[in-house]
C-alpha atoms as a PDB file:
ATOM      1  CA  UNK A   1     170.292 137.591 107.378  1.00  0.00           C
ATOM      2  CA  UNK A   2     173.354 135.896 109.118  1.00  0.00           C
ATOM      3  CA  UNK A   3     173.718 132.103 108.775  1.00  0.00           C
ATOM      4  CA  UNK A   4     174.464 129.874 112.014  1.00  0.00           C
ATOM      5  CA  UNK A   5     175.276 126.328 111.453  1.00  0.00           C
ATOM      6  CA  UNK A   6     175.840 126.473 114.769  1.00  0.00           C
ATOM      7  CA  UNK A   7     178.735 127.739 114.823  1.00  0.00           C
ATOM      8  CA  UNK A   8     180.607 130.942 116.906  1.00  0.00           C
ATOM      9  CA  UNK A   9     180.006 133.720 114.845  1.00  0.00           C
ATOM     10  CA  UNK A  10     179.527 137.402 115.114  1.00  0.00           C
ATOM     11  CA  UNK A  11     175.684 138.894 114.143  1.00  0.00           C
ATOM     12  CA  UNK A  12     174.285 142.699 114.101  1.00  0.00           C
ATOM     13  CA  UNK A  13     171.794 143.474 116.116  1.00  0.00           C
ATOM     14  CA  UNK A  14     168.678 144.051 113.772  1.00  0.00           C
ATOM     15  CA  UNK A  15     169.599 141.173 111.840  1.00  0.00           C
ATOM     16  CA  UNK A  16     167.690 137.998 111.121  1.00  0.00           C
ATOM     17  CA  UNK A  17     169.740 134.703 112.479  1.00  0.00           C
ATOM     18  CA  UNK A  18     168.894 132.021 110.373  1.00  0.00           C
ATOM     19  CA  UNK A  19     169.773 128.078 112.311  1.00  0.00           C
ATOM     20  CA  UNK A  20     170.784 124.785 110.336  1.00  0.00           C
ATOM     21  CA  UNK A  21     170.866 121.208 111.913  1.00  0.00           C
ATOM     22  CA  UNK A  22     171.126 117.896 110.781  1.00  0.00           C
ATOM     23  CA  UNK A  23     170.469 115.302 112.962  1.00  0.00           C
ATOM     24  CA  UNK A  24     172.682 112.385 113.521  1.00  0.00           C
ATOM     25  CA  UNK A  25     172.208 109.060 115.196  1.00  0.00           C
ATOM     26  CA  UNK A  26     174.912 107.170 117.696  1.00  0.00           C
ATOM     27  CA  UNK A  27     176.333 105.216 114.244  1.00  0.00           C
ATOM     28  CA  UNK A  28     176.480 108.942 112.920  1.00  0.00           C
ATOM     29  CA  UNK A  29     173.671 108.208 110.136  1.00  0.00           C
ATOM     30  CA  UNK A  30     171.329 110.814 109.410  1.00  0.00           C
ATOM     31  CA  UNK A  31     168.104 110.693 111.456  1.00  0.00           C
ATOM     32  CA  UNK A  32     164.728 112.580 111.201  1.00  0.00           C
ATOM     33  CA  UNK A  33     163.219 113.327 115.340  1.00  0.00           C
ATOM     34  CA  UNK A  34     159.529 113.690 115.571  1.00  0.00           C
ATOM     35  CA  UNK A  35     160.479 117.846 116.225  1.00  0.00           C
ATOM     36  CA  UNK A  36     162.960 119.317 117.520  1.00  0.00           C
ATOM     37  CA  UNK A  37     163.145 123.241 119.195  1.00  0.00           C
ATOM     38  CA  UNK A  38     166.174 125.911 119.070  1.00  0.00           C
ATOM     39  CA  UNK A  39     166.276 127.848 122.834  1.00  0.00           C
ATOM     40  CA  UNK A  40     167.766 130.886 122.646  1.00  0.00           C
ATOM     41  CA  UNK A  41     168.997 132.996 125.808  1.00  0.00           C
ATOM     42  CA  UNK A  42     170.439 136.441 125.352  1.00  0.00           C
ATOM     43  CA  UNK A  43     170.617 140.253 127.097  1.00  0.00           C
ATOM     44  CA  UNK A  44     167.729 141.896 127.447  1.00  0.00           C
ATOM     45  CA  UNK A  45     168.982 145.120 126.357  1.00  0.00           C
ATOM     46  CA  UNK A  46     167.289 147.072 129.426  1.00  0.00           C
ATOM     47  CA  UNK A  47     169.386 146.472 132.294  1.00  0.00           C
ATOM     48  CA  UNK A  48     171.436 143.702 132.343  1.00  0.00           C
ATOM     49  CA  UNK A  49     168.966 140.741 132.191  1.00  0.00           C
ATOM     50  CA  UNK A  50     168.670 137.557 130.461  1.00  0.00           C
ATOM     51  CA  UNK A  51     165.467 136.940 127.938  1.00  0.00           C
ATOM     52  CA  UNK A  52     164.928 133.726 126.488  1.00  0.00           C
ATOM     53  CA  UNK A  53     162.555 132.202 123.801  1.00  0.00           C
ATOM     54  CA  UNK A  54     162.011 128.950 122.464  1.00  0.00           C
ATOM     55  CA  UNK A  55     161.687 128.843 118.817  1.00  0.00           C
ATOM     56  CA  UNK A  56     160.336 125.528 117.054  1.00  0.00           C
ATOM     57  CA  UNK A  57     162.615 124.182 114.271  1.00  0.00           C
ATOM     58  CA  UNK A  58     160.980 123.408 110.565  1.00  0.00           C
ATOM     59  CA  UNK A  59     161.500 119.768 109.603  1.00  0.00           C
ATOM     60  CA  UNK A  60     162.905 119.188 106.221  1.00  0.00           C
ATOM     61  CA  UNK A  61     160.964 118.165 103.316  1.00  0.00           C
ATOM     62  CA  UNK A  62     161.626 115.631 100.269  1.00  0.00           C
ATOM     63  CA  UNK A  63     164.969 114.268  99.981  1.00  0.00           C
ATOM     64  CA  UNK A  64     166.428 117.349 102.525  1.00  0.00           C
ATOM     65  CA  UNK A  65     168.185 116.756 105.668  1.00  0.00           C
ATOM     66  CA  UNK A  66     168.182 120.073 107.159  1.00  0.00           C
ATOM     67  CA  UNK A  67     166.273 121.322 110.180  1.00  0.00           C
ATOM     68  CA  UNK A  68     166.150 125.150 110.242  1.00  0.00           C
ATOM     69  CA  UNK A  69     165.120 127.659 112.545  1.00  0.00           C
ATOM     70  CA  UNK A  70     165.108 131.930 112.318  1.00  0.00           C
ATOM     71  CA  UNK A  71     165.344 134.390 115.451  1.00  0.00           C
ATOM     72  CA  UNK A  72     164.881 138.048 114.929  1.00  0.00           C
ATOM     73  CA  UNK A  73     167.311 140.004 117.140  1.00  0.00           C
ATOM     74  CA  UNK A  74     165.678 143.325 116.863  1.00  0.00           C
ATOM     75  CA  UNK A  75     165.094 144.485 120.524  1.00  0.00           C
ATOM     76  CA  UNK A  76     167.761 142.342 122.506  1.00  0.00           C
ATOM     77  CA  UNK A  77     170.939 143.687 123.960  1.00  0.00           C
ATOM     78  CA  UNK A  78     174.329 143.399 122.295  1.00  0.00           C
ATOM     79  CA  UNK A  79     176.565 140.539 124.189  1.00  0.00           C
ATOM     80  CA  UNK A  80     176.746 136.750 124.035  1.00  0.00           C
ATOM     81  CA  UNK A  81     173.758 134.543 122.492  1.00  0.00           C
ATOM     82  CA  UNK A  82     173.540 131.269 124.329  1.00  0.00           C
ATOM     83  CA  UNK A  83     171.895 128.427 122.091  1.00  0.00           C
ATOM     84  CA  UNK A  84     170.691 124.972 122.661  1.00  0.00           C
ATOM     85  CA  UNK A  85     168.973 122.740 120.191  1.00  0.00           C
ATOM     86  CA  UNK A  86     167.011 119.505 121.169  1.00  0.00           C
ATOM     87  CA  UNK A  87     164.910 117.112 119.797  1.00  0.00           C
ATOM     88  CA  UNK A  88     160.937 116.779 120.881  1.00  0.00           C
ATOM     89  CA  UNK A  89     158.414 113.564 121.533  1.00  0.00           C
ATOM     90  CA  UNK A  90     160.190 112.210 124.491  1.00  0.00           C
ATOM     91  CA  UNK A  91     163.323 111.974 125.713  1.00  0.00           C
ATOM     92  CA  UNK A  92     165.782 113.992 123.365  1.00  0.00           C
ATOM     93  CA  UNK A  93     167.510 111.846 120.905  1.00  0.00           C
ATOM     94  CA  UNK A  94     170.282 114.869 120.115  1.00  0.00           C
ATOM     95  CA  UNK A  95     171.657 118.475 121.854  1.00  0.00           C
ATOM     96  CA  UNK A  96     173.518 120.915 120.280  1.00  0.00           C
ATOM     97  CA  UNK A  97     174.680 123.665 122.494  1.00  0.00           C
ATOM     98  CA  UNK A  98     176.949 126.760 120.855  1.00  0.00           C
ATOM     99  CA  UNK A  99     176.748 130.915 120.803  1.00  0.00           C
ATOM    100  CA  UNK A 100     177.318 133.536 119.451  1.00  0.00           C
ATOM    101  CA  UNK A 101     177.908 137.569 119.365  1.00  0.00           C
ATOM    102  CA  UNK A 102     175.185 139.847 119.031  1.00  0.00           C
ATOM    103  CA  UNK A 103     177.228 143.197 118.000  1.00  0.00           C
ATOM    104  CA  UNK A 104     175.495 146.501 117.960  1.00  0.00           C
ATOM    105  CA  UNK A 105     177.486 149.846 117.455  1.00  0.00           C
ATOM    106  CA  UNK A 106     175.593 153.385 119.107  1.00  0.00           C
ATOM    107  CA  UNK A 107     174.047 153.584 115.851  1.00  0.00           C
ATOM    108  CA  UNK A 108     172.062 150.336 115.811  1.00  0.00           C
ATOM    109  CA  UNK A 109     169.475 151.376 117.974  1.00  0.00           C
ATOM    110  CA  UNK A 110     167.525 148.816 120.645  1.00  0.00           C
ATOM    111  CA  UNK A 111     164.759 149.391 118.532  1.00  0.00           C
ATOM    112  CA  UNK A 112     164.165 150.130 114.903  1.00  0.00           C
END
């Protein structure tokens, strides 16, 4: 399972990409959003094209600050991962945008 906090990094195809967030406000305090979603665009792995899935974030619970999301990149095409992370009810109160490398050498298979 590779960690993104978002932050570039390199990931193997096949692996599990596991997303943290904390949310901010303008006076940089931490602040909770009603949801918030992680959209993920990335190669295909068939031809050349671009897939893209939206993947809901999991709120924190108790005294935690941390939003997290997972993406399982079994099935998508080696290249670069585009990310965007926004907040949900209304208009979004934060963005993150960042990517990273989905690696996969001729043994890593499209699908396993």
């Amino acid at each position: 399972m590779a960690m993104l906090t978002p932050a570039s990094t390199v990931v193997f195809r096949g692996a599990t990409a596991f997303f943290t967030t904390t949310f901010y406000d303008q006076n940089g305090v931490v602040s909770q959003p009603a949801g918030a979603v992680l959209n993920i665009a990335y190669n295909d792995g068939a031809g050349g094209g671009v897939d893209t899935v939206a993947v809901p974030m999991t709120g924190p619970s108790g005294q935690a600050v941390t939003w997290t999301a997972q993406w399982d990149s079994r099935g998508a095409g080696p290249g670069t991962v585009a990310c965007s992370i926004h907040t949900t009810g209304g208009v979004p109160a934060a963005v993150e945008d960042f990517q990273f490398q989905l690696t996969a050498n001729t043994a890593n298979l499209l699908t396993f």
